[in-house]
Protein backbone atom coordinates (compact mmCIF):
# COMPACT_ATOMS: atom_id res chain seq x y z
CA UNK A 1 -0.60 -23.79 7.64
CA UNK A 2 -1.64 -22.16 10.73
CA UNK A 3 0.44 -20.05 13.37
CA UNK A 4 -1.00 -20.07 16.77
CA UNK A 5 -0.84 -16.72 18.24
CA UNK A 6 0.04 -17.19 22.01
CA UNK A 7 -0.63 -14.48 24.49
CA UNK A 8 1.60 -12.24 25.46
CA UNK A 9 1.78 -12.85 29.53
CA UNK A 10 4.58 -10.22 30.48
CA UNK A 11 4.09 -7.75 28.28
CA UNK A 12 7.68 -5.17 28.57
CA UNK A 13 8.19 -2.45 25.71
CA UNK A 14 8.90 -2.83 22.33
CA UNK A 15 11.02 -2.02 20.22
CA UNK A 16 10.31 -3.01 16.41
CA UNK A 17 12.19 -2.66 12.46
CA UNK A 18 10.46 -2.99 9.92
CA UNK A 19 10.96 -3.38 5.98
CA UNK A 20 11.06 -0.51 3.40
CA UNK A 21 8.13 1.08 2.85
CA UNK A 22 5.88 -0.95 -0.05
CA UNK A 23 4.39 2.41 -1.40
CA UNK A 24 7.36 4.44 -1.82
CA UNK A 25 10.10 1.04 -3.03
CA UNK A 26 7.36 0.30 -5.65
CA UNK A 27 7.11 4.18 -6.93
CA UNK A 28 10.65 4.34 -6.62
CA UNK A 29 11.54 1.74 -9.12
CA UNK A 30 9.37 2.78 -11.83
CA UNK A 31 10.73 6.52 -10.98
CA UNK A 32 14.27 5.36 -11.60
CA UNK A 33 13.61 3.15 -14.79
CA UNK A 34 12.27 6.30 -15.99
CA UNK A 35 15.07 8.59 -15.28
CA UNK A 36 17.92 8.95 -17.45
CA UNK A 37 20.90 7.24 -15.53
CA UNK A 38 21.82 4.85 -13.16
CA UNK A 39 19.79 4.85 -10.01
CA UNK A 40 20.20 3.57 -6.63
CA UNK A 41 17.48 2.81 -4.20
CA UNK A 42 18.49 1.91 -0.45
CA UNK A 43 16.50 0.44 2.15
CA UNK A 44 14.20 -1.13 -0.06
CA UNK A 45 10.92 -3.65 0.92
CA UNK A 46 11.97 -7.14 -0.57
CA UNK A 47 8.57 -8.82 -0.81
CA UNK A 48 6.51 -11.09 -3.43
CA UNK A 49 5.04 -7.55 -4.39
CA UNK A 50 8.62 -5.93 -4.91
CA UNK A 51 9.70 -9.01 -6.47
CA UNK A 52 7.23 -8.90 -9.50
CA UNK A 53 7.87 -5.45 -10.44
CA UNK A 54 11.44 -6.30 -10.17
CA UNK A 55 10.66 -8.85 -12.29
CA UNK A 56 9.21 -7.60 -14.80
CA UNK A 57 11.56 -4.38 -14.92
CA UNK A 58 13.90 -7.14 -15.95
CA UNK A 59 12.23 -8.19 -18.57
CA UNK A 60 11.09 -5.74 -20.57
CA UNK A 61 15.02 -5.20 -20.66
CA UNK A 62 16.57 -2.46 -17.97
CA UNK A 63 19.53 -2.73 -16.25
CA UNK A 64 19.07 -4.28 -12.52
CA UNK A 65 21.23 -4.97 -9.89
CA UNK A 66 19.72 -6.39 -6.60
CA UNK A 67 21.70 -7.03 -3.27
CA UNK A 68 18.76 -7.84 -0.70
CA UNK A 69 21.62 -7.86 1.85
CA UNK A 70 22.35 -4.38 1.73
CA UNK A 71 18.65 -3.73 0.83
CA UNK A 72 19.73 -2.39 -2.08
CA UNK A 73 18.38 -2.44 -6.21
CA UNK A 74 20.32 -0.06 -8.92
CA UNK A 75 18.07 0.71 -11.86
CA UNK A 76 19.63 2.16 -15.45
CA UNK A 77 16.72 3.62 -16.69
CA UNK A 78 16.61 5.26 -20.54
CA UNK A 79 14.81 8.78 -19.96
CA UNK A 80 11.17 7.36 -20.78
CA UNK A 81 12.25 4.91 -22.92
CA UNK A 82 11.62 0.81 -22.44
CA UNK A 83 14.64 -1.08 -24.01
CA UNK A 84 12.66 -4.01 -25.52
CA UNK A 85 9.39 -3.13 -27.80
CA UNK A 86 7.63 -6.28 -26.51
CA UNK A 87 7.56 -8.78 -23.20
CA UNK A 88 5.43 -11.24 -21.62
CA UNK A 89 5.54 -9.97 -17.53
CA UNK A 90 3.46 -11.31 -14.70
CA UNK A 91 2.31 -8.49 -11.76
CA UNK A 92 1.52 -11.41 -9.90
CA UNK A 93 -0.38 -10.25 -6.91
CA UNK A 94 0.64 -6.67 -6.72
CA UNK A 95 -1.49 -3.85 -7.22
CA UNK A 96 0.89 -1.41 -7.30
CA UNK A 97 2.82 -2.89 -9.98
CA UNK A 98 -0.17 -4.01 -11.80
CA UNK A 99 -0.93 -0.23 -12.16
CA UNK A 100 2.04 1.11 -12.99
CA UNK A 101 3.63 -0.75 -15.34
CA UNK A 102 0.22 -1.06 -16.85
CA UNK A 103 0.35 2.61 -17.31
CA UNK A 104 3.88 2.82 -18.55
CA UNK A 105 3.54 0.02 -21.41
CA UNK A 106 0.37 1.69 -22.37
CA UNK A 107 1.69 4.69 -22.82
CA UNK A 108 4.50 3.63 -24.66
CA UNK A 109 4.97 1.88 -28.59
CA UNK A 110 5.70 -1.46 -28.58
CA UNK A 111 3.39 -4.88 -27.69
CA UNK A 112 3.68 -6.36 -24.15
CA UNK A 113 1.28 -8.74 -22.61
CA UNK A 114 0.77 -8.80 -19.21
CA UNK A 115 -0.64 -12.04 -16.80
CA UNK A 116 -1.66 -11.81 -13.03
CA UNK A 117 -2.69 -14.01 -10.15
CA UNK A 118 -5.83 -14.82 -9.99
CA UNK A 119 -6.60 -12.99 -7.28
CA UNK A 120 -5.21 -9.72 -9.27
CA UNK A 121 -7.68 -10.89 -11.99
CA UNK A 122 -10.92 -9.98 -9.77
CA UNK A 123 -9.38 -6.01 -8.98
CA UNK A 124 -10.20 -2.80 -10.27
CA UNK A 125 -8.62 -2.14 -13.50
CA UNK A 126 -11.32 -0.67 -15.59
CA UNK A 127 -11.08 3.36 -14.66
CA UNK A 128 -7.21 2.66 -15.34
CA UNK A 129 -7.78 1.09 -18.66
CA UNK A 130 -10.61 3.45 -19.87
CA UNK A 131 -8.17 6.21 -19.45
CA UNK A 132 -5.10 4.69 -21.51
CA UNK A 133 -7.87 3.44 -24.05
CA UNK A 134 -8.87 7.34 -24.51
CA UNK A 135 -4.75 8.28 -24.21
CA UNK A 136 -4.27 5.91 -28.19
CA UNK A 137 -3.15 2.52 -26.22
CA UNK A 138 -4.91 -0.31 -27.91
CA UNK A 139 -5.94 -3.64 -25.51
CA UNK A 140 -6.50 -6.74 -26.43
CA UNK A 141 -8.39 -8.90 -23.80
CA UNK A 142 -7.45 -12.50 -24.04
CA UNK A 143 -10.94 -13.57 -21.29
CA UNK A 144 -12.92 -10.72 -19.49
CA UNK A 145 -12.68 -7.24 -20.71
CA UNK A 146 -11.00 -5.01 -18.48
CA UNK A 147 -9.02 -7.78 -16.35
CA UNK A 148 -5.75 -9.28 -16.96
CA UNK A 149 -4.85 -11.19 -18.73
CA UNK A 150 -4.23 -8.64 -21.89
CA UNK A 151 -1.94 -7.35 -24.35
CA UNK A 152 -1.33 -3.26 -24.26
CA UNK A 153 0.79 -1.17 -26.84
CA UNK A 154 0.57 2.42 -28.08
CA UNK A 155 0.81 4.27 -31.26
CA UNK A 156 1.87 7.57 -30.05
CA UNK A 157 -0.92 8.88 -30.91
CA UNK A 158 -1.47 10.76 -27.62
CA UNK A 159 -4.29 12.62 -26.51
CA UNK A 160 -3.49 16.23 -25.03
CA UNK A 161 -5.76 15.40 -21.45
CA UNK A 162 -7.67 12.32 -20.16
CA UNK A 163 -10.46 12.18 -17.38
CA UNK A 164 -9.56 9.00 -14.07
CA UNK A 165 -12.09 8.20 -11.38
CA UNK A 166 -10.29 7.37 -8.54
CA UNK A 167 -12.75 6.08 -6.23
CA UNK A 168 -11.78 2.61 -6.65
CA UNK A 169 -8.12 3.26 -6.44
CA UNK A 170 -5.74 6.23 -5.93
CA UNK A 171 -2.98 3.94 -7.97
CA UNK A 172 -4.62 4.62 -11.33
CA UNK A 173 -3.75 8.29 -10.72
CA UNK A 174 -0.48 7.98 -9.30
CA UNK A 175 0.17 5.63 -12.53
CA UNK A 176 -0.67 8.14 -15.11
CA UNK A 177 1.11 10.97 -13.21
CA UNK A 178 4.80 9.08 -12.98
CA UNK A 179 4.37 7.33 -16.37
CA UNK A 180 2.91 10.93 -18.46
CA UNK A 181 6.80 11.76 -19.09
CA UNK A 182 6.84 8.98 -21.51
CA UNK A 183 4.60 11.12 -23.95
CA UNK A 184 6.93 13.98 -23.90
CA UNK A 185 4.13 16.33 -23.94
CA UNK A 186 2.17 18.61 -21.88
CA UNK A 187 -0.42 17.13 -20.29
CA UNK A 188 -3.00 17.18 -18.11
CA UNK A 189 -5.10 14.54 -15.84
CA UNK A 190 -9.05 15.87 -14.68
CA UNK A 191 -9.32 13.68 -11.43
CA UNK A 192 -12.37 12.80 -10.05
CA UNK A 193 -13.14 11.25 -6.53
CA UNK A 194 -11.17 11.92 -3.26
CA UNK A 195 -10.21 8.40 -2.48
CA UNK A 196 -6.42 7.84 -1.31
CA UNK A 197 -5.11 11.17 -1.95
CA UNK A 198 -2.68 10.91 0.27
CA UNK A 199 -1.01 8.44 -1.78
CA UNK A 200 -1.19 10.99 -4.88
CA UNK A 201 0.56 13.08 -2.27
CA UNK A 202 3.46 11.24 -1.78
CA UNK A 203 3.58 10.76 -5.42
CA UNK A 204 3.65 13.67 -6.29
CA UNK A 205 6.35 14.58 -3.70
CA UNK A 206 8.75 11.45 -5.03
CA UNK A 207 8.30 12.76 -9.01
CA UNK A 208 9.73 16.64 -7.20
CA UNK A 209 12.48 14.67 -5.59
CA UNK A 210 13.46 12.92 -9.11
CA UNK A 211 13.03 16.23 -10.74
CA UNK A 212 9.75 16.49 -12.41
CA UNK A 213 7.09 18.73 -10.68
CA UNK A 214 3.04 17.75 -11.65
CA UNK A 215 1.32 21.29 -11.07
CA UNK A 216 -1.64 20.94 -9.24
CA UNK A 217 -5.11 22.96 -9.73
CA UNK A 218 -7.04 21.88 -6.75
CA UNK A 219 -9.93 23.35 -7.54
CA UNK A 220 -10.48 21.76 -11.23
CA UNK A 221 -9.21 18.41 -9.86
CA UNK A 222 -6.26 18.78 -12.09
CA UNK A 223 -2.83 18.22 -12.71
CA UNK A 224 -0.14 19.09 -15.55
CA UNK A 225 2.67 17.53 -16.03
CA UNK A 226 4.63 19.95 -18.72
CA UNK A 227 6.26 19.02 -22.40
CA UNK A 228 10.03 17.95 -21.69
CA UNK A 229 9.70 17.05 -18.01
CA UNK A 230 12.59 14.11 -17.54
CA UNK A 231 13.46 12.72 -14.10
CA UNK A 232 17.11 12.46 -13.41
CA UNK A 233 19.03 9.31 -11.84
CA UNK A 234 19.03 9.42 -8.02
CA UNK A 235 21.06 7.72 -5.10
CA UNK A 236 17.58 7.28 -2.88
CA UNK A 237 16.73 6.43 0.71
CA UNK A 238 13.41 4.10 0.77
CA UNK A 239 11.28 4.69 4.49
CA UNK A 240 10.09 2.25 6.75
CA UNK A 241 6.93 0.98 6.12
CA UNK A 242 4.26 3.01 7.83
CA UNK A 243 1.60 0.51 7.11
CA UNK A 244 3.91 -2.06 8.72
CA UNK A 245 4.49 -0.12 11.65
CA UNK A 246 1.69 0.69 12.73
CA UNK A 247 0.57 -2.81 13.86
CA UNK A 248 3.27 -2.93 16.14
CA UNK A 249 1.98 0.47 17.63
CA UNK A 250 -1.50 -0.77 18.21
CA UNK A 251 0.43 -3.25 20.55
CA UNK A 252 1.45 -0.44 22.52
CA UNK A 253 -2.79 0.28 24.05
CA UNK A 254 -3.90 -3.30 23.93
CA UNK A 255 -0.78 -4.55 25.76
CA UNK A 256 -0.15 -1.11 27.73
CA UNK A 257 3.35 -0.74 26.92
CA UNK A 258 5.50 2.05 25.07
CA UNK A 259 6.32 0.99 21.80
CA UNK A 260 9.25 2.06 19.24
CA UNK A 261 9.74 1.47 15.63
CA UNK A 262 12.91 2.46 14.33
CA UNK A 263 13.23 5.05 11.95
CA UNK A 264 9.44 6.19 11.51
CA UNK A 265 8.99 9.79 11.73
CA UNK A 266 6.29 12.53 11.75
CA UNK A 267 7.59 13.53 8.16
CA UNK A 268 7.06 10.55 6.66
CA UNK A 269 5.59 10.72 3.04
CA UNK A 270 3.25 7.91 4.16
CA UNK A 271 -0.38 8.69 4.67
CA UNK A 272 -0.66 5.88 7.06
CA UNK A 273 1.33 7.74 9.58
CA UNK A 274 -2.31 9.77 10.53
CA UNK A 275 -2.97 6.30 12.48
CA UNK A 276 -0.93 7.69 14.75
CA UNK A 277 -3.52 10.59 15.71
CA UNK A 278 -5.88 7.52 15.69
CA UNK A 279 -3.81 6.17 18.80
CA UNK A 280 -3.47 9.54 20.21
CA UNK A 281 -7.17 9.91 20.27
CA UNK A 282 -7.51 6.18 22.06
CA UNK A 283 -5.39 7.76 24.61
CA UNK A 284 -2.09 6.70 23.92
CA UNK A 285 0.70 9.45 24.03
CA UNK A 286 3.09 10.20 21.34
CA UNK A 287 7.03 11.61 22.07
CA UNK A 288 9.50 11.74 19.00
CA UNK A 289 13.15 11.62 19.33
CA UNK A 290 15.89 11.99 16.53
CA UNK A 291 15.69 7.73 16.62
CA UNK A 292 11.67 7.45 16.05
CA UNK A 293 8.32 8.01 17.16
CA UNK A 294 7.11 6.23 20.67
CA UNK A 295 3.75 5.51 21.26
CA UNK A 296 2.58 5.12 25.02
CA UNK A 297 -0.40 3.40 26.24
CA UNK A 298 -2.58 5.61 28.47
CA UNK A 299 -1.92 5.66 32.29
CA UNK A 300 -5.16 3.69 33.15
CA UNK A 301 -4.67 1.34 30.08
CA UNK A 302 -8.22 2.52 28.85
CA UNK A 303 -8.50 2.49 25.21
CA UNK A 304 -11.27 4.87 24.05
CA UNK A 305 -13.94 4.28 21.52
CA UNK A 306 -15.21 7.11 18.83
CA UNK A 307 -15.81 7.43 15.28
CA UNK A 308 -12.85 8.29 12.63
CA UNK A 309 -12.62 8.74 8.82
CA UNK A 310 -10.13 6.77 7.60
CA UNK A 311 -10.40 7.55 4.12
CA UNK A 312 -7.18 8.86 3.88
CA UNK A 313 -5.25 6.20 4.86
CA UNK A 314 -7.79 2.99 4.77
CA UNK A 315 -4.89 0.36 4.76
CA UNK A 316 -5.29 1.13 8.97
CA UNK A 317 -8.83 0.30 8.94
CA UNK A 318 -8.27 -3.42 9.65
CA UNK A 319 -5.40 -2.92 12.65
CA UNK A 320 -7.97 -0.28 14.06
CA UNK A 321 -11.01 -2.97 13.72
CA UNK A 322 -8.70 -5.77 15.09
CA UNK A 323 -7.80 -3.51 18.85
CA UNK A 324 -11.58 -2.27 18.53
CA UNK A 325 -13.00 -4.84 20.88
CA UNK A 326 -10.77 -3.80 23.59
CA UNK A 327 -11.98 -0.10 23.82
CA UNK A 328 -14.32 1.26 26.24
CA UNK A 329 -17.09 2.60 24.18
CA UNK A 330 -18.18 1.77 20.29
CA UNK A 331 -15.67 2.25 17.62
CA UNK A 332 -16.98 3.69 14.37
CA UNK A 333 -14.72 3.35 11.26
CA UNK A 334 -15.87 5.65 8.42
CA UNK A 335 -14.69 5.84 4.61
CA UNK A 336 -13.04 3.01 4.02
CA UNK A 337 -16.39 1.45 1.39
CA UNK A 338 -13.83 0.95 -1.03
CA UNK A 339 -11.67 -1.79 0.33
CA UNK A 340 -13.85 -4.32 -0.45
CA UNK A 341 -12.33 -4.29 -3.32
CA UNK A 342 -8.55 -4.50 -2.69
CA UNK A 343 -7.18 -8.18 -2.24
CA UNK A 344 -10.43 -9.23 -0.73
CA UNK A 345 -13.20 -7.50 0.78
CA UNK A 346 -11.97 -6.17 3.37
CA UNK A 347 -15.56 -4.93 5.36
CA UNK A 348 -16.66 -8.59 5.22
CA UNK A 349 -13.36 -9.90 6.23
CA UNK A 350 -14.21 -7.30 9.48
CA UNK A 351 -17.31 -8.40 10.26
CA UNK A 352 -16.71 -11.89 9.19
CA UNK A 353 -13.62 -12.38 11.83
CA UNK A 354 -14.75 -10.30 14.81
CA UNK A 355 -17.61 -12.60 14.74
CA UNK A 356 -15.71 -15.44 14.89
CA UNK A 357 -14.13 -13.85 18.16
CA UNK A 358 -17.43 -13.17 19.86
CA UNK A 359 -17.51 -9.77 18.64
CA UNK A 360 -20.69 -7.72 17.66
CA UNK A 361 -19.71 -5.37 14.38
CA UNK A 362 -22.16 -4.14 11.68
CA UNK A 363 -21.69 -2.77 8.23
CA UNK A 364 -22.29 1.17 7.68
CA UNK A 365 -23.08 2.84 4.53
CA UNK A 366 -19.33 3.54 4.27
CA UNK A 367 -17.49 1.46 6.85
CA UNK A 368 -17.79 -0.56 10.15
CA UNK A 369 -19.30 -0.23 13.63
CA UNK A 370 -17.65 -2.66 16.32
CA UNK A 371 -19.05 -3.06 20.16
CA UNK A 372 -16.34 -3.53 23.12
CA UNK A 373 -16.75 -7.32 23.75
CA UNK A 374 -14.57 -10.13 25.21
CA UNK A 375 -13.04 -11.69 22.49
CA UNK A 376 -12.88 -15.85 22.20
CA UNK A 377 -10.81 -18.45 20.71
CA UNK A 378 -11.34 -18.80 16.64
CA UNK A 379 -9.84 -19.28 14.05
CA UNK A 380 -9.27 -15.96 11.09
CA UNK A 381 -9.68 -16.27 7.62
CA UNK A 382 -6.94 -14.61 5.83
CA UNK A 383 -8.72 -14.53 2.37
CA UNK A 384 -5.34 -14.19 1.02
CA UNK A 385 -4.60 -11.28 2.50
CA UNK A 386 -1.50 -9.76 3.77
CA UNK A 387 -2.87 -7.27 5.77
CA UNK A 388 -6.00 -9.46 7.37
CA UNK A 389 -3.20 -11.59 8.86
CA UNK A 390 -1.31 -9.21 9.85
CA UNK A 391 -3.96 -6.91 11.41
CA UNK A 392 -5.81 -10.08 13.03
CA UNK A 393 -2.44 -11.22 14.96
CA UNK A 394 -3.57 -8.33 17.56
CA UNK A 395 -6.32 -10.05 19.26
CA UNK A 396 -4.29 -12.97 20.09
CA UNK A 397 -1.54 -11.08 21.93
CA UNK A 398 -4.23 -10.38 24.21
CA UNK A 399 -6.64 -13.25 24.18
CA UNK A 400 -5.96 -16.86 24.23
CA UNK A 401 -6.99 -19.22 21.08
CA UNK A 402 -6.22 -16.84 18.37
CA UNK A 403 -4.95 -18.72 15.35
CA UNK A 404 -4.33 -17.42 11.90
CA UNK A 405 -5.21 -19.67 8.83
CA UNK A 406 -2.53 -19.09 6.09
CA UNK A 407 -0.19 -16.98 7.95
CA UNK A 408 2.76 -16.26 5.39
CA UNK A 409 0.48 -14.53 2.94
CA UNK A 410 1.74 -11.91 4.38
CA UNK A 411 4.45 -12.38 2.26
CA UNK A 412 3.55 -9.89 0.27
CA UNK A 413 4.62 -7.05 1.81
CA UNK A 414 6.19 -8.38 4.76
CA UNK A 415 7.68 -11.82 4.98
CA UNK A 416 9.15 -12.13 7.84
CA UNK A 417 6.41 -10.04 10.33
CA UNK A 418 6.51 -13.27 12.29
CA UNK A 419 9.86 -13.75 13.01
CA UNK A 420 9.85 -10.18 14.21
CA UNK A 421 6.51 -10.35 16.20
CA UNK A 422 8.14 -13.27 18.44
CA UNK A 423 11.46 -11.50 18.59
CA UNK A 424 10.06 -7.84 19.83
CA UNK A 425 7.29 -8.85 21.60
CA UNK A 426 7.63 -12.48 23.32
């Protein structure tokens, strides 16, 4: 399938909703099976990613109610405990869930196997694994070690502190830290690497809200989680999506029109809202009312160029590569080495589709350097990805013959972006 991105001749200002945030649903519902009580999470992403952990919440046994109407799921959770000792569950696609329930059924005594997409199959597990390995759970590979498919279980034979290398992924931290309650001991989790933190962040924040504070030692790169911790059952409100929003404010310099999604504010628990300042520093201005945030386009519609670190929130790194061409001066896009291994990789999808367009970019030691250029007609290889379709939609608002190659992966996070692209913008 391919959707055919036509230019947007009059632009006008927008004004955009957009799901539950990915991050926090997904952290959410392995927070609440964990707590002791019925939960209740409003406002919640319905995706394919959201859909597998759902999924597979189900079967390994716990209560869960889902009305997508009301974008709502309730969650009985056991206080740490899973309600079947073994299940077959597919993460499907989804790294988050991949992660985390990896985490919890390795942690905890029983026998589950656990089958992915193929696609899941070729991302990072190994750190993740290594660490549960040293923590008593025992693995059984069925093909390639370290990749799904596998079988995970634990003794209870638990370890009192376990080293995780985040550099590939800030999920394999966030995992142990929500899922360490299940050992009922104190703990603590040597981190090494920087990548993502400001996931951890919000993690961390979301495990307070539940009731279960992870004391952090910054400079040991450490983190205890303390003997009897238990989250408690929660009636929870889920954030827009962040990453979802922020494509429809990098419509707001390339099109040079104020745009408003509903709901997002400065507060967020979402590193991704720091793409923001990214805007800000284009030339864009930013005003925040009790609604949302409002991004302007500058005066003279001149998008500027410069170099930024995206480390913290690298999910941005495509939507700031896709509006790169139209700047005035070179745009530089540094620590973001790592997503070339997310659902594909993500620097040579980049280079690979501004290309196509007519664009000059080149690989850096840690990111991408892209040259203003006039972009031309092409078609852009999704690889699969949600967030290359997504991001690569831009150009096309702007420049004619734009079309996207497998458009509804972007099912994964955000099924209906689409629908809500010709509603807000056309």
């Amino acid at each position: 399938m391919i959707y055919k991105v036509k230019k947007v001749e009059k632009p006008h200002d927008i004004v955009a909703e957009v799901p539950g945030s990915k991050s926090i649903t997904n952290r959410a519902l392995l927070i609440a099976a964990l707590s002791k009580g019925r939960s209740v999470l409003k406002g919640c992403l319905f995706s394919d990613d959201s859909r597998h952990f759902i999924d597979a919440l189900i079967e390994l046994g716990f209560p869960v109610a889902v009305n997508e109407t009301k974008k709502e799921i309730a969650i009985t959770g056991f206080g740490g405990q899973i309600p079947k000792n073994s299940a077959s569950i597919d993460v499907g696609s989804a790294g988050t869930a991949a992660r985390f329930l990896t985490a919890l059924l390795g942690l905890s005594k029983g026998r589950y196997h656990i089958t992915s997409s193929e696609q899941m199959k070729k991302r990072p597990m190994k750190d993740l694994l290594l660490s549960l390995e040293k923590l008593g759970a025992v693995i059984e590979y069925e093909n390639e070690e370290y990749h799904f498919p596998f079988t995970i279980g634990n003794s209870g034979k638990y370890a009192d502190s376990v080293d995780i290398n985040v550099d590939k992924s800030s999920q394999f931290l966030s995992a142990l830290l929500i899922a360490a309650v299940v050992m009922n001991r104190t703990f603590t989790i040597n981190v090494t690497g920087t990548h993502g933190m400001a996931y951890v962040d919000m993690t961390l924040k979301m495990m307070e809200q539940f009731g279960v504070r992870a004391i952090s030692d910054k400079i040991k790169g450490s983190y205890i989680i303390a003997e009897g911790s238990e989250y408690r059952a929660l009636c929870y409100d889920i954030e827009p999506d962040i990453s979802a929003a922020c494509y429809f404010y990098a419509m707001s310099p390339i099109l040079g029109v104020k745009t408003r999604v509903i709901g997002v504010h400065r507060k967020s628990l979402q590193g991704d809202i720091a793409f923001l300042d990214v805007l800000l520093d284009m030339g864009c201005k930013l005003h925040e009312d009790e609604e949302s945030i409002i991004c302007e386009a500058s005066p003279d519609n001149r998008i500027h160029g410069g170099k930024w670190d995206l480390s913290s929130f690298s999910d941005q790194a495509l939507t700031l590569a896709a509006i790169a061409p139209f700047a005035d001066e070179v745009v530089e896009i540094n620590g973001i080495s790592h997503i070339k291994f997310q659902e594909c990789d993500r620097i040579n999808a980049i280079i690979t589709n501004l290309g196509a367009m007519g664009v000059k970019a080149e690989e850096t030691d840690d990111g991408v350097r892209i040259f203003p250029s006039k972009v031309k007609p092409c078609q852009i290889q999704t690889y699969e990805d949600h967030r290359v379709a997504m991001s690569f939609t831009l150009p096309g608002l702007v420049s004619d013959g734009i079309e996207i190659m497998d458009p509804y992966c972007c099912r994964k996070t955000f099924e209906n972006f689409y629908d809500v692209l010709e509603e807000c913008v056309y």
